[in-house]
N, C-alpha and C. Protein backbone atom coordinates (compact mmCIF):
# COMPACT_ATOMS: atom_id res chain seq x y z
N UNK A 1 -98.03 52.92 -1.88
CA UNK A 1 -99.03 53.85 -2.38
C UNK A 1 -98.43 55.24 -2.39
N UNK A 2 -98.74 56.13 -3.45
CA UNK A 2 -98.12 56.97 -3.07
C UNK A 2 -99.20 58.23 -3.19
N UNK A 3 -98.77 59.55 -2.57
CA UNK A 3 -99.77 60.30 -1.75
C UNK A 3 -99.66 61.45 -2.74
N UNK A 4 -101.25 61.41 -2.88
CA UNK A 4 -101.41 62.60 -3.93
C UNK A 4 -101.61 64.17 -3.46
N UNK A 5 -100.97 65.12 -4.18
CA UNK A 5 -101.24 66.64 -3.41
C UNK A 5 -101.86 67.06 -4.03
N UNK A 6 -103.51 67.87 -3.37
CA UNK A 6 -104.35 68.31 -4.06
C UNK A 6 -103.55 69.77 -4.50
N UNK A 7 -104.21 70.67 -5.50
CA UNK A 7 -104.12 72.21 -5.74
C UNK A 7 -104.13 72.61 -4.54
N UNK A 8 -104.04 73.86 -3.99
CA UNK A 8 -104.59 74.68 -2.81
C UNK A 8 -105.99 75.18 -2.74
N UNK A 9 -106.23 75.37 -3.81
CA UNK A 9 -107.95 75.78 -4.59
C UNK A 9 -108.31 74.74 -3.80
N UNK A 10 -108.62 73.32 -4.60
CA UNK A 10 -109.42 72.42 -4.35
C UNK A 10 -109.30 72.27 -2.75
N UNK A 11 -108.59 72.22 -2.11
CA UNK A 11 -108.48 72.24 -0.32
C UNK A 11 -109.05 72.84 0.31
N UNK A 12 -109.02 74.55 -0.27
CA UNK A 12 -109.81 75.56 0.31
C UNK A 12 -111.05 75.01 0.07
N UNK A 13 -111.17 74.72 -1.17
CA UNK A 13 -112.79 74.67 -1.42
C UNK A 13 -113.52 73.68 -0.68
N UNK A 14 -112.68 72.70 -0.72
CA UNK A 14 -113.39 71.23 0.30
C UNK A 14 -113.55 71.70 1.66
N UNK A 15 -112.51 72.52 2.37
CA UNK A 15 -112.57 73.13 4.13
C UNK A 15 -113.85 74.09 3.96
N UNK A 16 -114.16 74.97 2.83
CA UNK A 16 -114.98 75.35 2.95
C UNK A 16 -116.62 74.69 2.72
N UNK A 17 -116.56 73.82 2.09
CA UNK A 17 -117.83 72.44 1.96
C UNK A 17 -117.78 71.83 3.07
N UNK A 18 -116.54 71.60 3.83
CA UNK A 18 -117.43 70.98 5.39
C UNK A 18 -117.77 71.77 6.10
N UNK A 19 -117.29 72.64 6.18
CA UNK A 19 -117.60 74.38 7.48
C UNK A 19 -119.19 74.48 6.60
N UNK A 20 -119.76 74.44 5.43
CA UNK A 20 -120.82 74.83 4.99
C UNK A 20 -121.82 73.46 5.80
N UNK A 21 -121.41 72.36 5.76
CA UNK A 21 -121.94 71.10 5.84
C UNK A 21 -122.75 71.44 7.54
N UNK A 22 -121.32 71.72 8.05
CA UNK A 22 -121.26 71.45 9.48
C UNK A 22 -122.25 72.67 10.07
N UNK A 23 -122.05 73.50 9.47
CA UNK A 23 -122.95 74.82 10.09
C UNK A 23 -124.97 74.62 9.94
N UNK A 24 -124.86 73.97 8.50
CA UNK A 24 -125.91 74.00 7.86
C UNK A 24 -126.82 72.48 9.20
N UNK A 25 -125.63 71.73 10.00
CA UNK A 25 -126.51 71.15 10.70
C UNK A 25 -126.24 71.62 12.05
N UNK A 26 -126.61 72.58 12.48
CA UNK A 26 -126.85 73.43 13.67
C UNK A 26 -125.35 73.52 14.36
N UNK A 27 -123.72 73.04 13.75
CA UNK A 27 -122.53 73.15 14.01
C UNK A 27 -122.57 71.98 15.05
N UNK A 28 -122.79 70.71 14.62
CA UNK A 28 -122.78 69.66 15.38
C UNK A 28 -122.50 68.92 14.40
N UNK A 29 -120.63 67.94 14.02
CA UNK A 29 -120.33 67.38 13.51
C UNK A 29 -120.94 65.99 12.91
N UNK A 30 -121.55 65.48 14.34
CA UNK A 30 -121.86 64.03 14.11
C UNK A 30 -123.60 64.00 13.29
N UNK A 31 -124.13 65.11 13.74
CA UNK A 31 -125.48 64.97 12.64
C UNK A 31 -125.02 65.65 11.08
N UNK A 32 -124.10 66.06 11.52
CA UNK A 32 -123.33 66.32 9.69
C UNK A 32 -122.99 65.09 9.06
N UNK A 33 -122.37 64.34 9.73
CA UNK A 33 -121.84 63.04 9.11
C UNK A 33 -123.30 62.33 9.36
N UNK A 34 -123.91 62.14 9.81
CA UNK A 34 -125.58 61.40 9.66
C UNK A 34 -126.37 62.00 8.08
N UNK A 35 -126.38 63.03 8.30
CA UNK A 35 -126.84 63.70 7.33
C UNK A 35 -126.17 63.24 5.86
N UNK A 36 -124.88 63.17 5.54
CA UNK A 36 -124.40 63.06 4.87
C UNK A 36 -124.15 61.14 4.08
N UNK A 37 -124.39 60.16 5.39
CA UNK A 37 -124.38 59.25 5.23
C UNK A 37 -126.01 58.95 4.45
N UNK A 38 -127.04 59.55 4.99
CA UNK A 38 -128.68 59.53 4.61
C UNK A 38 -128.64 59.92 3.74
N UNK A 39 -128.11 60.83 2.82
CA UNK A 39 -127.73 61.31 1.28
C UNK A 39 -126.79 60.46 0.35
N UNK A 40 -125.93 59.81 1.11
CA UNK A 40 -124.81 58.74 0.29
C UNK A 40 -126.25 57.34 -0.19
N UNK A 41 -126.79 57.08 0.99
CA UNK A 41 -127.61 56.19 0.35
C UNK A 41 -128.74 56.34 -0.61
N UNK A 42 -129.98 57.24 -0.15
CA UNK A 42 -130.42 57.99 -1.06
C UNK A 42 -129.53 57.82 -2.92
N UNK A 43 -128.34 58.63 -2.82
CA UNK A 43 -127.63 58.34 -4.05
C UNK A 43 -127.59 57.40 -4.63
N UNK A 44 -127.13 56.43 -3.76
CA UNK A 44 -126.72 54.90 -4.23
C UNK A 44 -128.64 53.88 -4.38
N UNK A 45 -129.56 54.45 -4.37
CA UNK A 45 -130.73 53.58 -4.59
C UNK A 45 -130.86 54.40 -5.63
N UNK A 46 -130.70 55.74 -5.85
CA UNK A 46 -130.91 56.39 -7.30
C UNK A 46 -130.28 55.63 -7.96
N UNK A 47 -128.87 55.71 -8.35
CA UNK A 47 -128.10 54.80 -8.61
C UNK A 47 -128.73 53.43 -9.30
N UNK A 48 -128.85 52.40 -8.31
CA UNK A 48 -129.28 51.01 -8.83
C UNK A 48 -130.46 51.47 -9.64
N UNK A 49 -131.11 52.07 -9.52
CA UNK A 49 -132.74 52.13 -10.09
C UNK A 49 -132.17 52.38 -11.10
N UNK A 50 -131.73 53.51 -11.55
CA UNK A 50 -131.06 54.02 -12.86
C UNK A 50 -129.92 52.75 -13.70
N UNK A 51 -129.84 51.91 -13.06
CA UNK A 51 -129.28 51.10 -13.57
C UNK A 51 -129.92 50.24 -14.01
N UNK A 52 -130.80 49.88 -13.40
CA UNK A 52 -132.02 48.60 -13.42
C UNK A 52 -132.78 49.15 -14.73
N UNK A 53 -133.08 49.97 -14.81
CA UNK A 53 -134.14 50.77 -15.78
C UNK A 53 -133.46 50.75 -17.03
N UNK A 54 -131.91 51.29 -17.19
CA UNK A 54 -130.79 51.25 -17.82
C UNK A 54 -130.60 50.02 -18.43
N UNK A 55 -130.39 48.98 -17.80
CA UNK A 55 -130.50 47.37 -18.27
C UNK A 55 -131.77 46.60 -19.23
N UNK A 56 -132.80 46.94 -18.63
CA UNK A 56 -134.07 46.86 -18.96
C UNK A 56 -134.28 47.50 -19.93
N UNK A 57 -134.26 48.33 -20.43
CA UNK A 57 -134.35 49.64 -21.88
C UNK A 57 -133.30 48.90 -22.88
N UNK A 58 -132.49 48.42 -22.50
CA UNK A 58 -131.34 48.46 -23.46
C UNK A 58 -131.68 46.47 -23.93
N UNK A 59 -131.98 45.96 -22.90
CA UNK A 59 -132.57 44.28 -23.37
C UNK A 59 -133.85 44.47 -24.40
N UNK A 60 -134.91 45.13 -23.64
CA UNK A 60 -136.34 45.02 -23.54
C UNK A 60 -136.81 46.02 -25.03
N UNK A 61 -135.29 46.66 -25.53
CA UNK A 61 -135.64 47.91 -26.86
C UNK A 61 -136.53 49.03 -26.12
N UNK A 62 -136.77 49.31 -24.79
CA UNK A 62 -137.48 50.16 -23.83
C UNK A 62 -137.19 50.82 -22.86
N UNK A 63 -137.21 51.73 -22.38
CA UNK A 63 -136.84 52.15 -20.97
C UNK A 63 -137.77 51.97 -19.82
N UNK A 64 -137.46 51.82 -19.01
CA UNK A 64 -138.67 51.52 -17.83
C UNK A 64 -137.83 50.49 -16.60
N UNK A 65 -138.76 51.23 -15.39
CA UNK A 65 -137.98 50.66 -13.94
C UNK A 65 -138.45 49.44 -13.64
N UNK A 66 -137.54 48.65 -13.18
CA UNK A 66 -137.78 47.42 -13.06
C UNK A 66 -137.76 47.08 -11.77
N UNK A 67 -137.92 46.11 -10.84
CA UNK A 67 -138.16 45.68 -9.39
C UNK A 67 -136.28 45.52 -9.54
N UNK A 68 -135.89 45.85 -8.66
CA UNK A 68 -134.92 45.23 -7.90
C UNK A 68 -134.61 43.88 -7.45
N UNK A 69 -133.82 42.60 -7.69
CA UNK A 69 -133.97 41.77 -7.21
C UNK A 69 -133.08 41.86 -5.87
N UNK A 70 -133.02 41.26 -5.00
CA UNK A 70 -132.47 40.97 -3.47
C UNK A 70 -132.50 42.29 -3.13
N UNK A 71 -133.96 42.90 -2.66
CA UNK A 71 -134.07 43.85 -2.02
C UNK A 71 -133.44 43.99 -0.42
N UNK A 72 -132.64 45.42 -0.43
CA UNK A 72 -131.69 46.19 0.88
C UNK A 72 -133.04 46.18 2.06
N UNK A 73 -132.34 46.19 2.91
CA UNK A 73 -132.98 46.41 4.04
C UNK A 73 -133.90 48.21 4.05
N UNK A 74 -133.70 48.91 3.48
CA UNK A 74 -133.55 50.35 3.54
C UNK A 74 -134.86 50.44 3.22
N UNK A 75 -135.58 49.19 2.37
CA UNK A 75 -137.38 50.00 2.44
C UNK A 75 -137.69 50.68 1.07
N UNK A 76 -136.27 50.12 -0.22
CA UNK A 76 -136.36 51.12 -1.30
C UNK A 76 -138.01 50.65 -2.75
N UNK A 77 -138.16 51.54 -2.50
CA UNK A 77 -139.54 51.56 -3.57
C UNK A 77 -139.24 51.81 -5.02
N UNK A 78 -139.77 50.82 -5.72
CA UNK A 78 -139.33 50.42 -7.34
C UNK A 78 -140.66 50.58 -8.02
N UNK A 79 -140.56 50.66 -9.53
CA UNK A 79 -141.86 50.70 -10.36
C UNK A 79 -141.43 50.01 -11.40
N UNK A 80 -142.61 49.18 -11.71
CA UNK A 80 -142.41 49.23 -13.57
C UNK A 80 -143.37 49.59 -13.89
């Protein structure tokens, strides 16, 4: 594999997105990374829904949310 070198920009900018991350949760790393994991998922049920709905519109000649089949443990709420 071989190892990619970011710009210096993009580095600064990322050290400065976790120092923003980390501060913004009272400067306690591990509820930063909590925080951040509770937003990765969040994303990823946006995600499927937008996909589901996406699928459904494009079969159905319609757009509209559809149930999820093999619902996650996480409790996620669907419409059609």
């Amino acid at each position: 594999m071989t190892d990619q070198v970011q710009p210096t920009c993009d580095t600064d900018q990322m050290e400065a997105d976790v120092t923003a991350v980390i501060e913004a949760c009272g400067g306690d790393p591990r509820t930063a990374i909590k925080a951040l994991l509770v937003e990765q998922l969040i994303q990823e049920q946006r995600i499927e829904r937008l996909a589901a709905a996406l699928s459904f519109g494009y079969v159905r000649g319609r757009i509209g949310v559809t149930p999820v089949h093999g619902s996650s443990s996480h409790g996620e709420i669907t419409r059609s």
